[in-house]
Protein backbone atom coordinates (compact mmCIF):
# COMPACT_ATOMS: atom_id res chain seq x y z
CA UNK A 1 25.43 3.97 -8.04
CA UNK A 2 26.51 1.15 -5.43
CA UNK A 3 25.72 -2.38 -6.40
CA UNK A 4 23.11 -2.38 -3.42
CA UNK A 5 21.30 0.03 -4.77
CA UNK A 6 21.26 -0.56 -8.75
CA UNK A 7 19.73 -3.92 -7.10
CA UNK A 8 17.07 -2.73 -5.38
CA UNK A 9 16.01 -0.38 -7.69
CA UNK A 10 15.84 -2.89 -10.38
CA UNK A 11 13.99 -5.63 -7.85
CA UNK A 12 11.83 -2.76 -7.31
CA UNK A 13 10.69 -1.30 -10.31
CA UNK A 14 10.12 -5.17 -11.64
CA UNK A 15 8.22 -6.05 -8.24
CA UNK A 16 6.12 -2.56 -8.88
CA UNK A 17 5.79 -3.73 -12.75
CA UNK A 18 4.27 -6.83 -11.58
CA UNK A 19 1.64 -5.88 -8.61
CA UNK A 20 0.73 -3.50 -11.11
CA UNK A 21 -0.16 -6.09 -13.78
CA UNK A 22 -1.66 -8.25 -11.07
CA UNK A 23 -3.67 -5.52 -9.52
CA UNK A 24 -5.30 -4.18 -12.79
CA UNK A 25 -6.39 -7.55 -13.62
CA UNK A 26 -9.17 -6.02 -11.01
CA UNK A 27 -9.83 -2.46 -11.32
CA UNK A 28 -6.89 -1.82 -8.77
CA UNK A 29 -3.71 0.02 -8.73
CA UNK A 30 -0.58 -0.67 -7.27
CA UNK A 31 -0.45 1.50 -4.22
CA UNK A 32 -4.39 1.33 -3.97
CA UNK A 33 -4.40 -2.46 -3.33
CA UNK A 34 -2.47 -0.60 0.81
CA UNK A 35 -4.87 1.71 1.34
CA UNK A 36 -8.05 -1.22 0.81
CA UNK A 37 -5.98 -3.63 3.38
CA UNK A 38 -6.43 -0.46 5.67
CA UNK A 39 -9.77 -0.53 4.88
CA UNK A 40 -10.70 -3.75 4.64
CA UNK A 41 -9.17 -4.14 8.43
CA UNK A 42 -11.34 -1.19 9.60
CA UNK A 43 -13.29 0.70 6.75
CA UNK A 44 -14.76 4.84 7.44
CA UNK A 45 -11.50 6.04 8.36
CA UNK A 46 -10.18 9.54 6.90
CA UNK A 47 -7.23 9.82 4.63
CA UNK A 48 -5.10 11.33 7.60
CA UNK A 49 -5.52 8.29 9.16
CA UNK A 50 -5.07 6.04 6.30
CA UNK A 51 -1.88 7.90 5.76
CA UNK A 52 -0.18 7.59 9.66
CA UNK A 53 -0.92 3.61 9.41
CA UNK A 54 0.73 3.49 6.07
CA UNK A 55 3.94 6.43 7.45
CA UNK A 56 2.58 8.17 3.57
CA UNK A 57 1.55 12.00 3.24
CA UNK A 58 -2.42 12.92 3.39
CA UNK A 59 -2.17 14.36 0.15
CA UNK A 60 -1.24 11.21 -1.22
CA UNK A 61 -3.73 9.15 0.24
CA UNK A 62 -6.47 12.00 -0.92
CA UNK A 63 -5.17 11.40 -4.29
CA UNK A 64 -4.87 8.13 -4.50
CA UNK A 65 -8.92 8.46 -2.71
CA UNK A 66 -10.18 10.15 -5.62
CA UNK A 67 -9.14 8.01 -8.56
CA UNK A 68 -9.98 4.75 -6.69
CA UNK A 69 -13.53 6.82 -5.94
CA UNK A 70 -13.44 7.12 -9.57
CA UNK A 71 -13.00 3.68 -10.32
CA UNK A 72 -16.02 2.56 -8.01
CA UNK A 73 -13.60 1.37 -5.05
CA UNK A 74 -14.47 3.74 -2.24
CA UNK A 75 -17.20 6.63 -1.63
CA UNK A 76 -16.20 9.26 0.39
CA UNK A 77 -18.71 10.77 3.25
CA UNK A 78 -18.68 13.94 5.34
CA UNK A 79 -18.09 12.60 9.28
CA UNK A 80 -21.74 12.68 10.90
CA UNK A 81 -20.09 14.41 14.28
CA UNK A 82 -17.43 16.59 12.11
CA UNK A 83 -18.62 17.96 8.96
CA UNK A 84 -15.31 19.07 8.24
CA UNK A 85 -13.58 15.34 8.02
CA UNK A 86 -14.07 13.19 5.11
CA UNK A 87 -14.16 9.12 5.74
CA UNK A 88 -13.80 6.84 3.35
CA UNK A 89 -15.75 3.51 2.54
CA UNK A 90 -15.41 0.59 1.05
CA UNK A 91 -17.90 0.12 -1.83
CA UNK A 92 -18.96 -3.47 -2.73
CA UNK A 93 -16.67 -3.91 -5.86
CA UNK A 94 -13.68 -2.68 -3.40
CA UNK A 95 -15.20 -5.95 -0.99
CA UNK A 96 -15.59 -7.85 -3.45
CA UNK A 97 -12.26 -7.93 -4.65
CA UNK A 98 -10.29 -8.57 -1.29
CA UNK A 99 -9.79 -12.26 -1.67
CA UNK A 100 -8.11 -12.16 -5.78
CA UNK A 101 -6.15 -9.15 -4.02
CA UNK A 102 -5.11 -11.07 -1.42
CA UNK A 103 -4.18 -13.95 -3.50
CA UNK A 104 -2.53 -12.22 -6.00
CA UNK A 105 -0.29 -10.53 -3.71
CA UNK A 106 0.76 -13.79 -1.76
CA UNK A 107 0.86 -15.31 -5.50
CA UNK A 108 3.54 -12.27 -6.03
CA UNK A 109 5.38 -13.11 -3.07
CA UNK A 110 5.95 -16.61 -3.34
CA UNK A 111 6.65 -16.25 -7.57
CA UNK A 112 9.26 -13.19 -6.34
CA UNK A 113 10.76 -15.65 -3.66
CA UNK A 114 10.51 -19.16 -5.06
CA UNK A 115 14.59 -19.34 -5.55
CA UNK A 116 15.26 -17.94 -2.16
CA UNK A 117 15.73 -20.96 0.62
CA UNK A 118 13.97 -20.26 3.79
CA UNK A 119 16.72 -19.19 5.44
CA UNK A 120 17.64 -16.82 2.79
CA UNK A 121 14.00 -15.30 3.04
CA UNK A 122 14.37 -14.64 6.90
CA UNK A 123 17.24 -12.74 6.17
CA UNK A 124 15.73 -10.83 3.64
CA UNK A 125 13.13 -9.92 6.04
CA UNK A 126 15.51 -9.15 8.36
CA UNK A 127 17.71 -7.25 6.45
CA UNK A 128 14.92 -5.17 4.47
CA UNK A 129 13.31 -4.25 8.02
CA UNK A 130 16.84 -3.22 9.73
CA UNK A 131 17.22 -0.71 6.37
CA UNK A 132 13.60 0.62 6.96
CA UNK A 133 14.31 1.11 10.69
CA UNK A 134 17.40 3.05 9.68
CA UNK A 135 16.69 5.22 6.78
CA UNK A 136 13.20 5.73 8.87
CA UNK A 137 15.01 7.38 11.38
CA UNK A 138 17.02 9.58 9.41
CA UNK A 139 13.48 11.09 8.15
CA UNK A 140 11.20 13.91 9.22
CA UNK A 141 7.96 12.39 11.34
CA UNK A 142 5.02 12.41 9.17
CA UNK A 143 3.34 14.91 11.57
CA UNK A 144 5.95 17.70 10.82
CA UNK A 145 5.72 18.61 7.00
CA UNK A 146 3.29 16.24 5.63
């Protein structure tokens, strides 16, 4: 494996390893603390439209739905002018939440970053987006397949 990637994998799965740990500290998982900043910017949507604003598959976003349903963070409800869409919403343990979310995430950030210079951190930006926008490309749209 290329240097490039043996590093981001590791970055990666310690990053992941961390959110987790962060996240669980209140009822959330890593991966569920996306789909509530979806929701928390616009709650009731359905999980095909949780999944296009996150570019994930609808299956994973209905999975991810039920065990966060389980764990009291969303309720799901038939559509009142399409019984055959689901919506989910926010319960008030999901709300009540947001703001340790929030700062454990930017907590994350800044503990992940705190040896990079600013400049250093631009790049990193930069860089990480130019490597999304290409590998993105390469990809089938989410439409088609998923």
């Amino acid at each position: 494996m290329s240097e490039l990637l043996t590093l981001f994998t590791r970055a990666s799965k310690l990053l992941r390893e961390a959110a987790d740990e962060a996240m669980s500290r209140h009822g959330v998982r890593v991966g569920q603390n996306i789909i509530l900043e979806v929701l928390w910017r616009e709650d009731g949507l359905t999980p095909g439209e949780i999944a296009r604003r996150l570019d994930l598959a609808t299956p994973t976003v209905v999975n991810a739905a039920t065990r966060m349903e389980d764990a009291g963070l969303v309720l799901r409800e038939r559509d009142s002018a399409d019984g055959r869409l689901v919506r989910l919403y926010l319960t008030p343990q999901a709300r009540s939440v947001r703001g340790a979310i929030e700062r454990e995430r930017s907590a994350l950030e800044r503990r992940a970053t705190s040896k990079l210079t600013s400049q250093e951190l631009r790049h990193l930006h930069t860089a990480l987006a130019k490597i999304i926008d290409t590998l993105s490309q390469d990809r089938e749209p989410p439409s088609a397949g998923r």
